[in-house]
N, C-alpha and C. Protein backbone atom coordinates (compact mmCIF):
# COMPACT_ATOMS: atom_id res chain seq x y z
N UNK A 1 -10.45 10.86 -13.80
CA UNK A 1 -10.66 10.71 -12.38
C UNK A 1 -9.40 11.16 -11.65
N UNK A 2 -9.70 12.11 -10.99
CA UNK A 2 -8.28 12.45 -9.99
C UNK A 2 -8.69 12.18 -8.55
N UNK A 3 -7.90 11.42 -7.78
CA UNK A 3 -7.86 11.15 -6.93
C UNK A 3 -6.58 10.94 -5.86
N UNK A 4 -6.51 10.89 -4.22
CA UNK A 4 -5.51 10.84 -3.25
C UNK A 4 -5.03 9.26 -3.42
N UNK A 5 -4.33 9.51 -3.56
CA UNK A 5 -3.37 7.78 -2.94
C UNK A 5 -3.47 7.80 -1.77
N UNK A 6 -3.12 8.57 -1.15
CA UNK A 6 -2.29 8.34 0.17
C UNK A 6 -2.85 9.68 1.10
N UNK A 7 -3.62 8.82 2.51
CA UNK A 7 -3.77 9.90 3.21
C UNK A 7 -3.37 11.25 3.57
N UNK A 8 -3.94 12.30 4.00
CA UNK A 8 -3.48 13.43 4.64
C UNK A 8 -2.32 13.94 3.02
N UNK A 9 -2.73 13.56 2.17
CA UNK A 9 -2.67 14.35 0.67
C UNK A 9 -3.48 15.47 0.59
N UNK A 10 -2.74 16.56 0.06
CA UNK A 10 -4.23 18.42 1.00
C UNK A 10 -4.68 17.61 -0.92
N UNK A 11 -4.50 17.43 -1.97
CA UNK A 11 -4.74 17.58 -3.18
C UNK A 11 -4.77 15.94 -4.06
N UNK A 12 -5.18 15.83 -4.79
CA UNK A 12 -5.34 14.23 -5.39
C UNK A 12 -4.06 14.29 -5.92
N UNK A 13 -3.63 13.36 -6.20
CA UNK A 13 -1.86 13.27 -6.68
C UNK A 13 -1.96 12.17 -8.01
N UNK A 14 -2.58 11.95 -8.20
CA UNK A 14 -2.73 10.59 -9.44
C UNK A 14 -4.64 10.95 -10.06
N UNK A 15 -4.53 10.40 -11.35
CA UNK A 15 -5.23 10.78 -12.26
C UNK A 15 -4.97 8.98 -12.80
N UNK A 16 -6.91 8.80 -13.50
CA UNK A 16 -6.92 7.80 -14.21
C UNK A 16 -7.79 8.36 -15.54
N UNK A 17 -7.47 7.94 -16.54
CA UNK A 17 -8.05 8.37 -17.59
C UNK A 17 -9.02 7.05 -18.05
N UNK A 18 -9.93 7.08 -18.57
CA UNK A 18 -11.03 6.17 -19.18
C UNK A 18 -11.21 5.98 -20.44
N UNK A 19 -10.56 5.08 -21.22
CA UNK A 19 -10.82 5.00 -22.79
C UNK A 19 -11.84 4.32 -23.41
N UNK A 20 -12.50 4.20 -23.87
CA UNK A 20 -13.66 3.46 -24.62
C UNK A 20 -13.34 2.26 -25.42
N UNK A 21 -12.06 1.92 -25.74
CA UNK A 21 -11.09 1.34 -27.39
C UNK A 21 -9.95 0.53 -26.17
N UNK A 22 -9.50 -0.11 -27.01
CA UNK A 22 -7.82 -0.55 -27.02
C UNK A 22 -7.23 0.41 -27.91
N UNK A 23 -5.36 0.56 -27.84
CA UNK A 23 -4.97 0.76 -28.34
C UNK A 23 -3.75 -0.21 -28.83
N UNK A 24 -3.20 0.07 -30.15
CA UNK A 24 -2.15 -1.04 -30.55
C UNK A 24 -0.87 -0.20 -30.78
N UNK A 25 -0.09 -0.71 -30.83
CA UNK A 25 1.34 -0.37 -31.78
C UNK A 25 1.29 -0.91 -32.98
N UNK A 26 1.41 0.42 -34.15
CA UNK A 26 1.91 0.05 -35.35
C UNK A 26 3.04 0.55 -35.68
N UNK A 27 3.85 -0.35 -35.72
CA UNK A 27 5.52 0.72 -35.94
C UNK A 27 5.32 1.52 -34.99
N UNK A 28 5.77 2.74 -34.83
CA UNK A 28 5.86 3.70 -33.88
C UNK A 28 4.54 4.67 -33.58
N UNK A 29 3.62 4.09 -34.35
CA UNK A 29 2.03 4.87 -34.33
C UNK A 29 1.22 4.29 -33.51
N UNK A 30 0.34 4.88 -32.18
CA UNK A 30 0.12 4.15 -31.62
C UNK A 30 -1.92 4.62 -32.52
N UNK A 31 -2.58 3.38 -32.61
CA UNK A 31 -4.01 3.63 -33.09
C UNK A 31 -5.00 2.90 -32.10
N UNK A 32 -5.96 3.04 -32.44
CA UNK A 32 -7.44 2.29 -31.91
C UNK A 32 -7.01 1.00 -32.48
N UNK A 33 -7.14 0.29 -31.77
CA UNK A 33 -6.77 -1.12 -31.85
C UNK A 33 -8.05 -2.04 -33.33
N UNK A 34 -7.30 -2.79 -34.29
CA UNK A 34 -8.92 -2.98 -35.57
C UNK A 34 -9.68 -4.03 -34.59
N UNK A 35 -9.12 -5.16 -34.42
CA UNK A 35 -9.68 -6.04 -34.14
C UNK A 35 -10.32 -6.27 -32.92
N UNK A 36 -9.34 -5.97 -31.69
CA UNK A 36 -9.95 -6.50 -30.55
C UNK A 36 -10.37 -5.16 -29.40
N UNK A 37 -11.64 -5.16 -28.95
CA UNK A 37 -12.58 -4.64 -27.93
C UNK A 37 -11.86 -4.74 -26.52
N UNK A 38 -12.27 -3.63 -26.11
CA UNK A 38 -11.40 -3.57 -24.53
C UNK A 38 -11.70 -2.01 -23.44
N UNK A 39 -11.29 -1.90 -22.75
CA UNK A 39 -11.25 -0.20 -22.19
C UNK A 39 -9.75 -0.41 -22.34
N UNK A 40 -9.27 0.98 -22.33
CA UNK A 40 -8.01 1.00 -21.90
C UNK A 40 -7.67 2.59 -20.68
N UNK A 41 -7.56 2.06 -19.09
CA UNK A 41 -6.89 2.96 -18.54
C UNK A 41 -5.87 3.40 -18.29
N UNK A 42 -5.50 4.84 -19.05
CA UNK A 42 -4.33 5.57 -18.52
C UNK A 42 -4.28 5.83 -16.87
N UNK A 43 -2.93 5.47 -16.27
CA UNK A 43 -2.64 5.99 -15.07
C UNK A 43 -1.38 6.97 -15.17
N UNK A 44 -1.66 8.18 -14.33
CA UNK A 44 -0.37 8.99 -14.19
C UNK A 44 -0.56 9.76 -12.74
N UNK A 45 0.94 9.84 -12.30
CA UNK A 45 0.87 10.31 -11.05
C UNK A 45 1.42 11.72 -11.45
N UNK A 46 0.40 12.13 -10.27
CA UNK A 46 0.57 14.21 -10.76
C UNK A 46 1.77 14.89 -9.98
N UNK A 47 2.37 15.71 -10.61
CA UNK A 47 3.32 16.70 -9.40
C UNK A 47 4.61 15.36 -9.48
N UNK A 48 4.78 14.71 -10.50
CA UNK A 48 6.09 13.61 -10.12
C UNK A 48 7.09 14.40 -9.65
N UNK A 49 8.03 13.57 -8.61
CA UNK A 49 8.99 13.99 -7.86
C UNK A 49 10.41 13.64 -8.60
N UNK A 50 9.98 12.56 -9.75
CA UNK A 50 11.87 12.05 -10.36
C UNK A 50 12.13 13.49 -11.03
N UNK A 51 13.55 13.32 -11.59
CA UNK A 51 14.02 14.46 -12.01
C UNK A 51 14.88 13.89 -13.12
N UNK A 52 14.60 13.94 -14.14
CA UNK A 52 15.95 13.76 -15.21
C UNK A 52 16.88 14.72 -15.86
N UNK A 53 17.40 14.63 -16.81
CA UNK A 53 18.42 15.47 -17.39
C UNK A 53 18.76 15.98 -19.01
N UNK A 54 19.19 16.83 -19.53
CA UNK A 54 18.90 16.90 -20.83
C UNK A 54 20.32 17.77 -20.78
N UNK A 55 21.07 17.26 -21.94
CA UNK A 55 22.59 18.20 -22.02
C UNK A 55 22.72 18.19 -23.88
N UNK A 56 23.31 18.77 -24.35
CA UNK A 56 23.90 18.89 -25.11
C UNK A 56 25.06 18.12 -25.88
N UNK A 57 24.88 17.21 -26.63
CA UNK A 57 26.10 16.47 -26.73
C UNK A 57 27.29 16.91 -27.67
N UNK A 58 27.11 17.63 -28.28
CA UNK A 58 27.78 18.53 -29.33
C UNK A 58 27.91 20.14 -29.53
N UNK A 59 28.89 20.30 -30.42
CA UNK A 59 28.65 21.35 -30.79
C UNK A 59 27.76 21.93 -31.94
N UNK A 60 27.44 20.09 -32.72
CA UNK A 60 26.95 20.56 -33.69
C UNK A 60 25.29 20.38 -33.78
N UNK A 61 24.82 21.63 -34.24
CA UNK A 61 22.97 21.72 -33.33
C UNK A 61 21.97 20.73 -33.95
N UNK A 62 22.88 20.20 -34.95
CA UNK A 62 21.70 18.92 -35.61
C UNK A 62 22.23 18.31 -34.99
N UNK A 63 22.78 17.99 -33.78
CA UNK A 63 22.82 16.51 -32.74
C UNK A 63 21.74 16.68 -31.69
N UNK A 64 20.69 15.50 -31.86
CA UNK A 64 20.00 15.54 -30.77
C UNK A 64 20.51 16.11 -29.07
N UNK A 65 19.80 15.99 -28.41
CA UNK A 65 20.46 16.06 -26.88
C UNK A 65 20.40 15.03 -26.15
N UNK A 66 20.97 14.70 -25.68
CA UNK A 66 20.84 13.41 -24.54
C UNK A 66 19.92 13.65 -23.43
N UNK A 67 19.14 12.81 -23.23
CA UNK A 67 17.90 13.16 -22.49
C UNK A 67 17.85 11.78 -21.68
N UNK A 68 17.43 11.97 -20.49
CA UNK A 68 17.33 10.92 -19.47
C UNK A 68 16.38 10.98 -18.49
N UNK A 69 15.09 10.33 -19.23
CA UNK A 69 13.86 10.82 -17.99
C UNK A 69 14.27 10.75 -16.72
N UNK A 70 14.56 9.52 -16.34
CA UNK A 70 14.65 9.01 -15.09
C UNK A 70 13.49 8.79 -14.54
N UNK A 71 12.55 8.08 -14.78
CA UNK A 71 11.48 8.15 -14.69
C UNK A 71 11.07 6.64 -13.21
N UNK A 72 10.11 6.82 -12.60
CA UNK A 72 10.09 6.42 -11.39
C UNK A 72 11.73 6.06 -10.49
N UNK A 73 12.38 7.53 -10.52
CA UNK A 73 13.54 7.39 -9.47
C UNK A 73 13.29 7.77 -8.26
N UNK A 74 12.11 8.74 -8.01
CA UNK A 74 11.66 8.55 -6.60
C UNK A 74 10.62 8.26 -5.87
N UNK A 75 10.71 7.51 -4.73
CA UNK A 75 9.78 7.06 -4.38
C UNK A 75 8.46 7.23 -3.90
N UNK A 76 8.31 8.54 -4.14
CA UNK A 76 7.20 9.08 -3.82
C UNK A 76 6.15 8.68 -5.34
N UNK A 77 6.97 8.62 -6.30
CA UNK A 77 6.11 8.65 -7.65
C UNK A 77 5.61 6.63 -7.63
N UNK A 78 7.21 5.96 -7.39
CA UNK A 78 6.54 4.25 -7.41
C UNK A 78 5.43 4.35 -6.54
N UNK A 79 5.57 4.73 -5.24
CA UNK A 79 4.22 4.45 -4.26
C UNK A 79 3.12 4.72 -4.99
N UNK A 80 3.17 6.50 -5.64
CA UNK A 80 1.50 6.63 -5.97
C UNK A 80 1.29 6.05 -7.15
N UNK A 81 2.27 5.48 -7.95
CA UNK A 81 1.37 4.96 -9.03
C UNK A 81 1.11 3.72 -9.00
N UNK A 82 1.93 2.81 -7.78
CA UNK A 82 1.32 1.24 -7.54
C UNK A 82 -0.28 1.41 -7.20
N UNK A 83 -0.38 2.58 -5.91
CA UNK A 83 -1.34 2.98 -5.16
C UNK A 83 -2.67 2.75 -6.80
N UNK A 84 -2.26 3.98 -7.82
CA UNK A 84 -3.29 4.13 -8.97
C UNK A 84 -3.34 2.98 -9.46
N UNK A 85 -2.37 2.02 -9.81
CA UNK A 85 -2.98 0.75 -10.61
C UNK A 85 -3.51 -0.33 -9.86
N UNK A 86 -3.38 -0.04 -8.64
CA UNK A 86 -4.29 -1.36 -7.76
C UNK A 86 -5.80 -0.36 -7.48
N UNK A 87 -5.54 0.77 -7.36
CA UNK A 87 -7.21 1.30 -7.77
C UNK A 87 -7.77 1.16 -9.01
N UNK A 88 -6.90 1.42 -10.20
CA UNK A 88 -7.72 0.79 -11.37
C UNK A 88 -8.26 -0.69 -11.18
N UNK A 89 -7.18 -1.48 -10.74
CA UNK A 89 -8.09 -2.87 -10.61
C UNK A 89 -9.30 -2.77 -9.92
N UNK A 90 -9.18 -1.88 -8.85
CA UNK A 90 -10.51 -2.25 -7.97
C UNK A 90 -11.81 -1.70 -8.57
N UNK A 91 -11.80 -0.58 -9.53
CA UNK A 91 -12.95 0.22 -10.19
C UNK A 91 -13.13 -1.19 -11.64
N UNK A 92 -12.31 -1.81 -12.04
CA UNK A 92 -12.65 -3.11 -12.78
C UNK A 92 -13.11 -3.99 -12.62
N UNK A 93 -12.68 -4.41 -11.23
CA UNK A 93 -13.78 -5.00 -10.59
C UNK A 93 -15.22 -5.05 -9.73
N UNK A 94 -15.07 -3.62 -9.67
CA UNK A 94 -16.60 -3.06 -9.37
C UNK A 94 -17.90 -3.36 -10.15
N UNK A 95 -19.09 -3.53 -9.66
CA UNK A 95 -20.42 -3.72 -10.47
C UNK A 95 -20.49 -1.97 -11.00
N UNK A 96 -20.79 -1.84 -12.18
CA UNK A 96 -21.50 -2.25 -13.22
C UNK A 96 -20.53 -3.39 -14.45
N UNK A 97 -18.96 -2.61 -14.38
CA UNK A 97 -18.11 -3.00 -14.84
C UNK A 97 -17.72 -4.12 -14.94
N UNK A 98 -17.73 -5.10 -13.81
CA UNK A 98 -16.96 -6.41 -13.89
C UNK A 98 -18.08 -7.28 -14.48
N UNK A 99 -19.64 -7.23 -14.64
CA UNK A 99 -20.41 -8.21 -15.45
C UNK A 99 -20.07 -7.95 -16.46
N UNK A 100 -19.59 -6.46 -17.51
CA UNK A 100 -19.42 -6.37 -18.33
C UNK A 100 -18.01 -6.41 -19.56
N UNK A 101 -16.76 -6.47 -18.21
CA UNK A 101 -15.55 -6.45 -19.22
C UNK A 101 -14.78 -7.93 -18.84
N UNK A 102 -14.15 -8.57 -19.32
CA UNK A 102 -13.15 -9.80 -19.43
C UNK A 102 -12.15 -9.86 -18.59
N UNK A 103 -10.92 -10.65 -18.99
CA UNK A 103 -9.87 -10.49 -18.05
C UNK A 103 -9.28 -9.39 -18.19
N UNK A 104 -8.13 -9.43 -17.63
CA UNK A 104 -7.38 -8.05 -17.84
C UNK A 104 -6.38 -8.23 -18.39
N UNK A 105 -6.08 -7.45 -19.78
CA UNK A 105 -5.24 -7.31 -20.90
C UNK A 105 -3.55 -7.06 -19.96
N UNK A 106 -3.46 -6.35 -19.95
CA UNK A 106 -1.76 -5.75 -19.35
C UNK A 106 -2.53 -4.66 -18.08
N UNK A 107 -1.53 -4.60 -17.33
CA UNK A 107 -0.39 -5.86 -17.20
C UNK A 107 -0.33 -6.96 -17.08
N UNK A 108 -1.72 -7.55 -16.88
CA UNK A 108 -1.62 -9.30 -16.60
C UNK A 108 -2.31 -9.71 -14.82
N UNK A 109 -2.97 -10.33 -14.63
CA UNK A 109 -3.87 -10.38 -13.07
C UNK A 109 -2.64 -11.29 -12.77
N UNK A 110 -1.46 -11.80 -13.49
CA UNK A 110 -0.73 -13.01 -12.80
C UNK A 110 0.37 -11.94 -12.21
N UNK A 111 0.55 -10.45 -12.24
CA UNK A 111 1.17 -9.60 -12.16
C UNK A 111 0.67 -8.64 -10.65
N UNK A 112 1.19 -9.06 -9.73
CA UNK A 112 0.59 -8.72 -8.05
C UNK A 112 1.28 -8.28 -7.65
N UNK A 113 3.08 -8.50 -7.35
CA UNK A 113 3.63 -7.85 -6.38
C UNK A 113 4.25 -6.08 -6.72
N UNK A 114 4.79 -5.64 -5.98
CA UNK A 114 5.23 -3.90 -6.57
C UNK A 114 6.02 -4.22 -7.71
N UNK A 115 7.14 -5.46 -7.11
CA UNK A 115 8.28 -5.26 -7.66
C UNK A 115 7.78 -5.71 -9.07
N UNK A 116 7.07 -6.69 -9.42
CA UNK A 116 6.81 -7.05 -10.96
C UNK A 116 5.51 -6.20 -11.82
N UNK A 117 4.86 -5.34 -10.72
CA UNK A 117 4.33 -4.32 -11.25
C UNK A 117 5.09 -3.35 -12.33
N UNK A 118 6.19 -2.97 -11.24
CA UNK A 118 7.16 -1.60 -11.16
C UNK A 118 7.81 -2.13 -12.66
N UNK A 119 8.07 -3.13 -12.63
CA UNK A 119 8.75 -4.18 -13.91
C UNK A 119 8.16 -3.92 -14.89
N UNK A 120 7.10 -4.24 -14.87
CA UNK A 120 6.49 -3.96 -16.20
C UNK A 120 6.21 -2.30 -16.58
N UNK A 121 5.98 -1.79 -15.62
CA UNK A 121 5.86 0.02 -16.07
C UNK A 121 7.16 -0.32 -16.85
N UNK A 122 7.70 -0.51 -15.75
CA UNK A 122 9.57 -0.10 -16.35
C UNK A 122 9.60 -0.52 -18.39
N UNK A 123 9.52 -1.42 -18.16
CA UNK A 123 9.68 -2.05 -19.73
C UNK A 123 8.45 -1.65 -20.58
N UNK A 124 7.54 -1.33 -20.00
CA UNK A 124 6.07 -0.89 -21.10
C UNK A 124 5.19 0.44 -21.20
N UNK A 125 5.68 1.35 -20.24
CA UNK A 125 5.18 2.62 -20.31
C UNK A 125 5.69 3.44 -20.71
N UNK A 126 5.16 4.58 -21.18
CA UNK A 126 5.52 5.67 -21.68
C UNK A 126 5.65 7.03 -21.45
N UNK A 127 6.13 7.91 -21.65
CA UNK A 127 5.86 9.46 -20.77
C UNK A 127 4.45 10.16 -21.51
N UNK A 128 4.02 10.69 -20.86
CA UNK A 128 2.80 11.67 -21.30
C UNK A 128 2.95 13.07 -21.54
N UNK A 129 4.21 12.82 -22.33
CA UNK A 129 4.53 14.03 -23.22
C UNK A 129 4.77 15.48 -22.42
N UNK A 130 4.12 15.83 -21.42
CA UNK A 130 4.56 16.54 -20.49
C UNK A 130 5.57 16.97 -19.40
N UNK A 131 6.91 16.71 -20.21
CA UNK A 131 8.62 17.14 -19.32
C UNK A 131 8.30 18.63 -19.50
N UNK A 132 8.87 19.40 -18.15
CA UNK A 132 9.06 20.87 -17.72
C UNK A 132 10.05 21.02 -16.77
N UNK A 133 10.75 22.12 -17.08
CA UNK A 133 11.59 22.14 -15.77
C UNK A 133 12.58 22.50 -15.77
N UNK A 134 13.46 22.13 -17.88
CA UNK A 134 14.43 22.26 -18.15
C UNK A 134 15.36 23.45 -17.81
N UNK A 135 14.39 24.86 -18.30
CA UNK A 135 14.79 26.16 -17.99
C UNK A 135 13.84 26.54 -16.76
N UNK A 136 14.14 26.39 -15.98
CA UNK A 136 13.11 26.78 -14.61
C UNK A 136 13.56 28.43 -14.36
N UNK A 137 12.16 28.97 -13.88
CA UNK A 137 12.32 30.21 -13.48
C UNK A 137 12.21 30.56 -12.24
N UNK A 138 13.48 31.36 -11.50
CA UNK A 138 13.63 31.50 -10.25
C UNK A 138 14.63 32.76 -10.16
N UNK A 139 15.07 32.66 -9.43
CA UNK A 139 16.10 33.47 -8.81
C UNK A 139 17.84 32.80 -8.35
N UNK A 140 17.11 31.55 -7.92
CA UNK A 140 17.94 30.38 -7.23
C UNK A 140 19.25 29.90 -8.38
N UNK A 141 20.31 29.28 -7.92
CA UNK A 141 21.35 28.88 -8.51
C UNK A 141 21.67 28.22 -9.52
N UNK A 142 20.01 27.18 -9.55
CA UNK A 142 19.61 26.30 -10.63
C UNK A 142 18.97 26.94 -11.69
N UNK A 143 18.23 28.30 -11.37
CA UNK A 143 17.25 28.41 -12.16
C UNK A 143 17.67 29.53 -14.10
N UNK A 144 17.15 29.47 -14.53
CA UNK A 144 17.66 29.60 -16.11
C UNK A 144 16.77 31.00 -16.74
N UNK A 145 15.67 31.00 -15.97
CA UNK A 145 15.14 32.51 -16.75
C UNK A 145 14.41 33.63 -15.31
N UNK A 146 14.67 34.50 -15.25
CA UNK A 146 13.88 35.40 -14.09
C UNK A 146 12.07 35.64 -14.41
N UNK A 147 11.74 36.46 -13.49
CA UNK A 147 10.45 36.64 -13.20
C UNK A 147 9.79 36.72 -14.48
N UNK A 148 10.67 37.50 -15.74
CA UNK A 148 10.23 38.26 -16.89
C UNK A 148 10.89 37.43 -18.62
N UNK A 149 10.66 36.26 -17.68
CA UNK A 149 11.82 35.07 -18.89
C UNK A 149 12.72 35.65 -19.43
N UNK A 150 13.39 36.42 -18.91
CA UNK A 150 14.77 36.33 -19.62
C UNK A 150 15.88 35.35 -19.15
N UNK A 151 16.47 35.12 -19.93
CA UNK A 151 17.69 33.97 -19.78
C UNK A 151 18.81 34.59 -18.51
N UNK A 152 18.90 34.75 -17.72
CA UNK A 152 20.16 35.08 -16.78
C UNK A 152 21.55 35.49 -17.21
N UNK A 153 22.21 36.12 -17.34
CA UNK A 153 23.43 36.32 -17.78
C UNK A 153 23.46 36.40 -19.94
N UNK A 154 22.28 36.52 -20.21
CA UNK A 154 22.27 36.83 -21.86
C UNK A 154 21.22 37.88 -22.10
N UNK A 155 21.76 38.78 -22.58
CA UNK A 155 21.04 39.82 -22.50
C UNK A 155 19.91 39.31 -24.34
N UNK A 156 18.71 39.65 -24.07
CA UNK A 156 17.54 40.00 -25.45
C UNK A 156 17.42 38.38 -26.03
N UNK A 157 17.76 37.69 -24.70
CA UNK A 157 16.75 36.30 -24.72
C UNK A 157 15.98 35.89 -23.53
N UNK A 158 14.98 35.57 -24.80
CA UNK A 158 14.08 34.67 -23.21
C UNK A 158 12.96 33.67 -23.86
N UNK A 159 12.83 32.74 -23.01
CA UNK A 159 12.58 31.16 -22.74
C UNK A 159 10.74 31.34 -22.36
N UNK A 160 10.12 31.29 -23.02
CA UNK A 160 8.45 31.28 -23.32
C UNK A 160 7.90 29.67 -23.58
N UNK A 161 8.11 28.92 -22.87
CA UNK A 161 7.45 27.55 -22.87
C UNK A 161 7.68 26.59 -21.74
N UNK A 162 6.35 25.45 -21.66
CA UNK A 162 6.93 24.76 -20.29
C UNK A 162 8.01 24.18 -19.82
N UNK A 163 9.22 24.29 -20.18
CA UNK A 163 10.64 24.65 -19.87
C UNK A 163 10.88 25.23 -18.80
N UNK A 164 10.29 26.73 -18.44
CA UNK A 164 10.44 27.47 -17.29
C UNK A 164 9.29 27.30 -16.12
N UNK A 165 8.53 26.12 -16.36
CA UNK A 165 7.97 25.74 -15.32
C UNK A 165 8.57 25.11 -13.95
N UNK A 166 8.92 25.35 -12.89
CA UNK A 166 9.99 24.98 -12.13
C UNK A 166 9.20 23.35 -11.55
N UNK A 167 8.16 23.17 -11.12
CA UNK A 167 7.38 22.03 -10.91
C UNK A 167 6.52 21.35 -12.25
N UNK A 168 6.31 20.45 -12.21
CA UNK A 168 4.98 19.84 -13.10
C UNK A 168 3.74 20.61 -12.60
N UNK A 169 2.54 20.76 -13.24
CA UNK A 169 1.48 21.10 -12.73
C UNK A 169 0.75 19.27 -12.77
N UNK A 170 -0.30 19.85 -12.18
CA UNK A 170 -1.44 18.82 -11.98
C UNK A 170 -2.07 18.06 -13.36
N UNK A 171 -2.04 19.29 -14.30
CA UNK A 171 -3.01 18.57 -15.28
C UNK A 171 -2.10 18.99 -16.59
N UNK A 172 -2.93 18.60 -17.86
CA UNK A 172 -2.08 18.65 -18.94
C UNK A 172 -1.44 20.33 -19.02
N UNK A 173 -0.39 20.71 -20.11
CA UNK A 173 0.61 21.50 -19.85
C UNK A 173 0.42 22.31 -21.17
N UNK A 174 -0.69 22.49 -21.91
CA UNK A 174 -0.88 22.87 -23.19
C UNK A 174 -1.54 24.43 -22.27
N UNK A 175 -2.65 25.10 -21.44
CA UNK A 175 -3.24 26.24 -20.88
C UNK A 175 -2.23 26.82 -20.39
N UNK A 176 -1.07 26.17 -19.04
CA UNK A 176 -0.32 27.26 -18.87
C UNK A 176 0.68 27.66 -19.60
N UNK A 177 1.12 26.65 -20.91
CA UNK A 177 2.16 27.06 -21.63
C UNK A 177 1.78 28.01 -22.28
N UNK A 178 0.22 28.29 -22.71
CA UNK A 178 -0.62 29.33 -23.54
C UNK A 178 -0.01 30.91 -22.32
N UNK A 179 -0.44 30.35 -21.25
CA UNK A 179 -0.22 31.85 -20.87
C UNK A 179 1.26 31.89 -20.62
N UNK A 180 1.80 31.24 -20.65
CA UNK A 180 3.14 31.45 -20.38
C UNK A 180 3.46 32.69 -21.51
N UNK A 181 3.22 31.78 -23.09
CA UNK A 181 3.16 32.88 -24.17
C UNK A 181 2.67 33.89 -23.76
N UNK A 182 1.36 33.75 -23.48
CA UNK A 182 1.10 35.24 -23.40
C UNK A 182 1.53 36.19 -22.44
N UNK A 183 2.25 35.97 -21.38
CA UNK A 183 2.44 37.00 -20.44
C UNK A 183 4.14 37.61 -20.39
N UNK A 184 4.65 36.45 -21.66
CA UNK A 184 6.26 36.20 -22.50
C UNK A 184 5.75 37.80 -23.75
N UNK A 185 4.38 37.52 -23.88
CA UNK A 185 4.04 38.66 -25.17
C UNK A 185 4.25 40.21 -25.21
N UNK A 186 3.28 39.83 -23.66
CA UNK A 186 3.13 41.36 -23.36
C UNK A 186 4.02 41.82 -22.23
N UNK A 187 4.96 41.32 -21.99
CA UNK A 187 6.41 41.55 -21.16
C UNK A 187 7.22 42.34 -22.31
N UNK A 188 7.35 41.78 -23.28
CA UNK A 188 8.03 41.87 -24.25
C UNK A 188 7.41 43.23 -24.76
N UNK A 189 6.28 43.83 -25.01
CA UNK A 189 5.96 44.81 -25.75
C UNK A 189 5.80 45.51 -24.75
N UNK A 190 5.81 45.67 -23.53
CA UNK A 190 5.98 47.02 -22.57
C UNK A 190 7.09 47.40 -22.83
N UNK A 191 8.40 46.43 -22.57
CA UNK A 191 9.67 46.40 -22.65
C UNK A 191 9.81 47.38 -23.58
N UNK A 192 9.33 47.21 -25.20
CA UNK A 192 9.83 47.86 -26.09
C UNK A 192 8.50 48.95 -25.87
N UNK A 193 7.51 49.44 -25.29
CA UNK A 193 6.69 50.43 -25.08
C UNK A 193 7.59 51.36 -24.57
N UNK A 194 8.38 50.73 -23.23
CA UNK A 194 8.82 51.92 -21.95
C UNK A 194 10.41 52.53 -23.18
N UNK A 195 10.92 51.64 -23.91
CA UNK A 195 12.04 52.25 -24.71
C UNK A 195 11.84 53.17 -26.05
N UNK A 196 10.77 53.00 -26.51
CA UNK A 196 10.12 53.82 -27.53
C UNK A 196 9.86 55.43 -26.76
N UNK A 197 9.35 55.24 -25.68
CA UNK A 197 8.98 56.34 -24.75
C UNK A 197 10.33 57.19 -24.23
N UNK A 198 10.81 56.40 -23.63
CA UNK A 198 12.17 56.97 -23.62
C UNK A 198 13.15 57.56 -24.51
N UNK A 199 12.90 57.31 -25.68
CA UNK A 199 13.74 57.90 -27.13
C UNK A 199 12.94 58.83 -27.41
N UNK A 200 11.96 58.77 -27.41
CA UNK A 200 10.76 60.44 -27.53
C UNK A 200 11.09 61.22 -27.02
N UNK A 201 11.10 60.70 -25.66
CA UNK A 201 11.25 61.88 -24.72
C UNK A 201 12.51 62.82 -24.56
């Protein structure tokens, strides 16, 4: 379900997903829950506005990177996703639904105001795997690869994944990263078309 939070939005800005199952934590695996029956809705707000960071901590390349979502740092993202989880409540409590499902698992109905909402995201949610942005493509001061992904200032590299997406898109990030490849493909083989041609000639 995609839908507006917030008036005079030209586009829906938040998305609820509909699960059939619970899910559990096992160790770090998350599964269909064995025992206990439930829905479980995903909420995510689209186009997020926080911005985090990712550096290098070493020289040596088997060191991870330091990474820092920063995740609800601006306020445009807390608003729409309080906005999405007080609409999930309200589609839970709607007929057909509310004769048919129980209380509510997490966050908890004793859980009302932003701030102990925001609390619990904080301590219990997760990212949806979709960070972009790292290598953004532009022209601009920030940006890391040009029109034709190449890396800026390194010549016979270039950056083919949602990395050089300069915004989030709306929906999952697996189609445009496909064309990203592909238009990373055939950039690449004109490139070496127009230089083959040129040594002929």
């Amino acid at each position: 379900m995609y839908f507006r939070t917030r008036p005079g939005a030209e586009t829906p800005d938040a998305t609820i997903s509909v699960l059939p199952f619970l899910y559990e934590m096992v160790g770090r695996e998350r599964r269909i829950h064995r025992t206990k029956r439930g829905i479980t809705m995903n909420i995510n707000v689209l186009r997020s506005e926080s911005i985090g960071s990712i550096h290098v901590r070493s020289g040596n390349p088997a060191d991870p990177p330091a990474i820092r979502f920063n995740f609800l740092s601006a306020q445009a993202d807390r608003d729409g996703l309080l906005a999405a989880m007080r609409k999930a409540r309200e589609l839970m409590s709607t007929s057909p639904l509310k004769e048919i499902t129980g209380e509510e698992i997490a966050p908890g109905a004793h859980l009302q105001t932003d701030d102990e909402l925001l609390d619990w995201v904080r301590n219990t949610a997760e990212t949806t795997y979709h960070p972009v942005g790292t290598c953004k493509m532009g022209s601009d001061p920030m940006a890391v690869v040009d029109s034709e992904l190449r890396v800026h200032g390194i010549e016979g590299l270039r950056v083919a994944d949602a990395s050089i997406m300069p915004t989030l898109t709306s929906g999952n990030t697996n189609a445009p990263s496909i064309m990203i490849g592909e238009k990373c493909a055939a950039t690449v083989l004109a490139a070496a078309t127009s230089r083959e041609r040129k040594a002929a000639a």
